[in-house]
N, C-alpha and C. Protein backbone atom coordinates (compact mmCIF):
# COMPACT_ATOMS: atom_id res chain seq x y z
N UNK A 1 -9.68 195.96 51.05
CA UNK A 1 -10.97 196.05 51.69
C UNK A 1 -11.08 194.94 52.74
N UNK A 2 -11.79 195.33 54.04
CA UNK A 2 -11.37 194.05 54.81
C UNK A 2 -12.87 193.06 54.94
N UNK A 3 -13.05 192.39 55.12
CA UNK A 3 -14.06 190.76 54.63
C UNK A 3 -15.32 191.69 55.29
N UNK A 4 -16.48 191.01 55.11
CA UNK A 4 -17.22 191.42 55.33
C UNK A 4 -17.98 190.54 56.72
N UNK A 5 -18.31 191.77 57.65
CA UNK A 5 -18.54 190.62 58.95
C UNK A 5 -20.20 190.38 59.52
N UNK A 6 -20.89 191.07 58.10
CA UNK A 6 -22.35 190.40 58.64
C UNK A 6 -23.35 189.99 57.23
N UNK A 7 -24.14 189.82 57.32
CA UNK A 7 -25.12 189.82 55.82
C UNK A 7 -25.76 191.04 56.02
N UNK A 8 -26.03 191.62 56.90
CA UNK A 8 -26.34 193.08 56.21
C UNK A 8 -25.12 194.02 55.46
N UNK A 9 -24.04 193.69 55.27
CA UNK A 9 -23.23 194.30 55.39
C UNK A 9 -22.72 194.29 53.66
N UNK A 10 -23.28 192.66 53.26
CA UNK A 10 -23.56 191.96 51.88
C UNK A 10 -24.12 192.97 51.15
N UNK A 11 -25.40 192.74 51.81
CA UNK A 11 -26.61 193.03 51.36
C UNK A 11 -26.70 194.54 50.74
N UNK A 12 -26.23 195.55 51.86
CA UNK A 12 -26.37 196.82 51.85
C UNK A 12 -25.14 196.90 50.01
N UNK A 13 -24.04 196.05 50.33
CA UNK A 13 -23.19 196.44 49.12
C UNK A 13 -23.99 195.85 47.52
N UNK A 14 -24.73 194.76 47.59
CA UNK A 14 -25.42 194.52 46.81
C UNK A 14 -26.53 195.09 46.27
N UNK A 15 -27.22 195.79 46.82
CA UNK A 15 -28.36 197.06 46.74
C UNK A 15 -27.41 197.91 46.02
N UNK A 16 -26.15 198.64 46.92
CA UNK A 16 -25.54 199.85 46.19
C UNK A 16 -25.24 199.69 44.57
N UNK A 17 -24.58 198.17 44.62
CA UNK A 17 -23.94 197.93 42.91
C UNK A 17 -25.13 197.79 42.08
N UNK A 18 -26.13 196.80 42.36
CA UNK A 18 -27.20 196.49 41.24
C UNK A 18 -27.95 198.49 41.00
N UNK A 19 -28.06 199.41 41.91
CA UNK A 19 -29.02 200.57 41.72
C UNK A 19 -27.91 201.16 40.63
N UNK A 20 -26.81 200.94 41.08
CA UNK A 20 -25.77 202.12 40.33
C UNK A 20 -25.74 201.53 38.68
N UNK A 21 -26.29 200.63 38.36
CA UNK A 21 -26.22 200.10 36.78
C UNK A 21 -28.00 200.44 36.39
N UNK A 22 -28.26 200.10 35.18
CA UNK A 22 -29.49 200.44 34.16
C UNK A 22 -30.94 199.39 35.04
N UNK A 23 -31.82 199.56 35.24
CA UNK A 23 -33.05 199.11 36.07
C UNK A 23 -32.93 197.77 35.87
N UNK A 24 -32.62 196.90 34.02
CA UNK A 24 -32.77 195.65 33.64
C UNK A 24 -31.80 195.40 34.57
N UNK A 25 -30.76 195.41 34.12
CA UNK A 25 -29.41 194.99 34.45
C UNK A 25 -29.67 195.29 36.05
N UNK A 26 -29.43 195.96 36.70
CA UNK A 26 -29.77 195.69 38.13
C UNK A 26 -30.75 194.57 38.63
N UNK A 27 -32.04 194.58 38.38
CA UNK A 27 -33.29 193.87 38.69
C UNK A 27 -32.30 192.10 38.05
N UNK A 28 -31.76 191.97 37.39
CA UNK A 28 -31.37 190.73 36.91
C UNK A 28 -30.32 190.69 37.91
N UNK A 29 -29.14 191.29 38.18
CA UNK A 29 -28.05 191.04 39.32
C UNK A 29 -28.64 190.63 40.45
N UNK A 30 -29.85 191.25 41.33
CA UNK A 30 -30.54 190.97 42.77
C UNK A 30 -31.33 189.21 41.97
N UNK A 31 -31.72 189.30 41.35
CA UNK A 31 -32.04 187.92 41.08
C UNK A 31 -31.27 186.97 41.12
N UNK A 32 -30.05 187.22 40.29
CA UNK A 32 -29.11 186.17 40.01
C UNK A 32 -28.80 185.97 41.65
N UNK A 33 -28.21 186.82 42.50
CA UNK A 33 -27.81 186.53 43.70
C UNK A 33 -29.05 185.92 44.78
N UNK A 34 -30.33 186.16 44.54
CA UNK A 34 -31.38 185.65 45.08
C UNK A 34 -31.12 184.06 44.66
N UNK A 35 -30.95 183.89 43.40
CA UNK A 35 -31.00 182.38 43.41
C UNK A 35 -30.08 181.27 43.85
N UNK A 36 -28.91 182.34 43.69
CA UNK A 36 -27.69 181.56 44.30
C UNK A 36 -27.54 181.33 46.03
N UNK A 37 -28.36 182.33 46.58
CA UNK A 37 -29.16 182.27 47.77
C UNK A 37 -29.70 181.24 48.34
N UNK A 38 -30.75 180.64 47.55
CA UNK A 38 -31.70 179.95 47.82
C UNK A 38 -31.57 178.56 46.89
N UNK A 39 -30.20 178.17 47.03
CA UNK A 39 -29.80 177.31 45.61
C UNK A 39 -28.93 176.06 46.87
N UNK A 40 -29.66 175.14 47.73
CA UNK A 40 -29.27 174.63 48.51
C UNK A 40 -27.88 173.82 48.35
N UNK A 41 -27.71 174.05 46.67
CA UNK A 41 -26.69 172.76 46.08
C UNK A 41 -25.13 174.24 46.83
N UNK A 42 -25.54 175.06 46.66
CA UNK A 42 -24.45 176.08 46.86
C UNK A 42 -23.95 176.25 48.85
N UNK A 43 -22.58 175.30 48.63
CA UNK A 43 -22.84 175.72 50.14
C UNK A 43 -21.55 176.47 50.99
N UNK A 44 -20.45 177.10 49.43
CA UNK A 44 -19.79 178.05 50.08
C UNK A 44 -19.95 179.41 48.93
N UNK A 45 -19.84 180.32 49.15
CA UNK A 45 -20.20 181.69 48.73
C UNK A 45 -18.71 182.19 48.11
């Protein structure tokens, strides 16, 4: 698969995986990655 070259590009694949699992389990994946987001100590991905 070749790298990914924008944040929509993230994003759109992160929507697809968290919908395709059970509502909890999804709604907890977009979180977990929200926090790691917004987690200033994190500064390579």
């Amino acid at each position: 698969m070749p790298p990914l070259r924008t944040k929509n590009e993230a994003a759109l694949i992160s929507g697809h995986k968290a919908f395709q699992r059970p509502m909890a389990e999804g709604i907890k994946l977009l979180n977990t990655i929200q926090d790691v987001y917004l987690n200033h100590d994190v500064t390579v991905a």
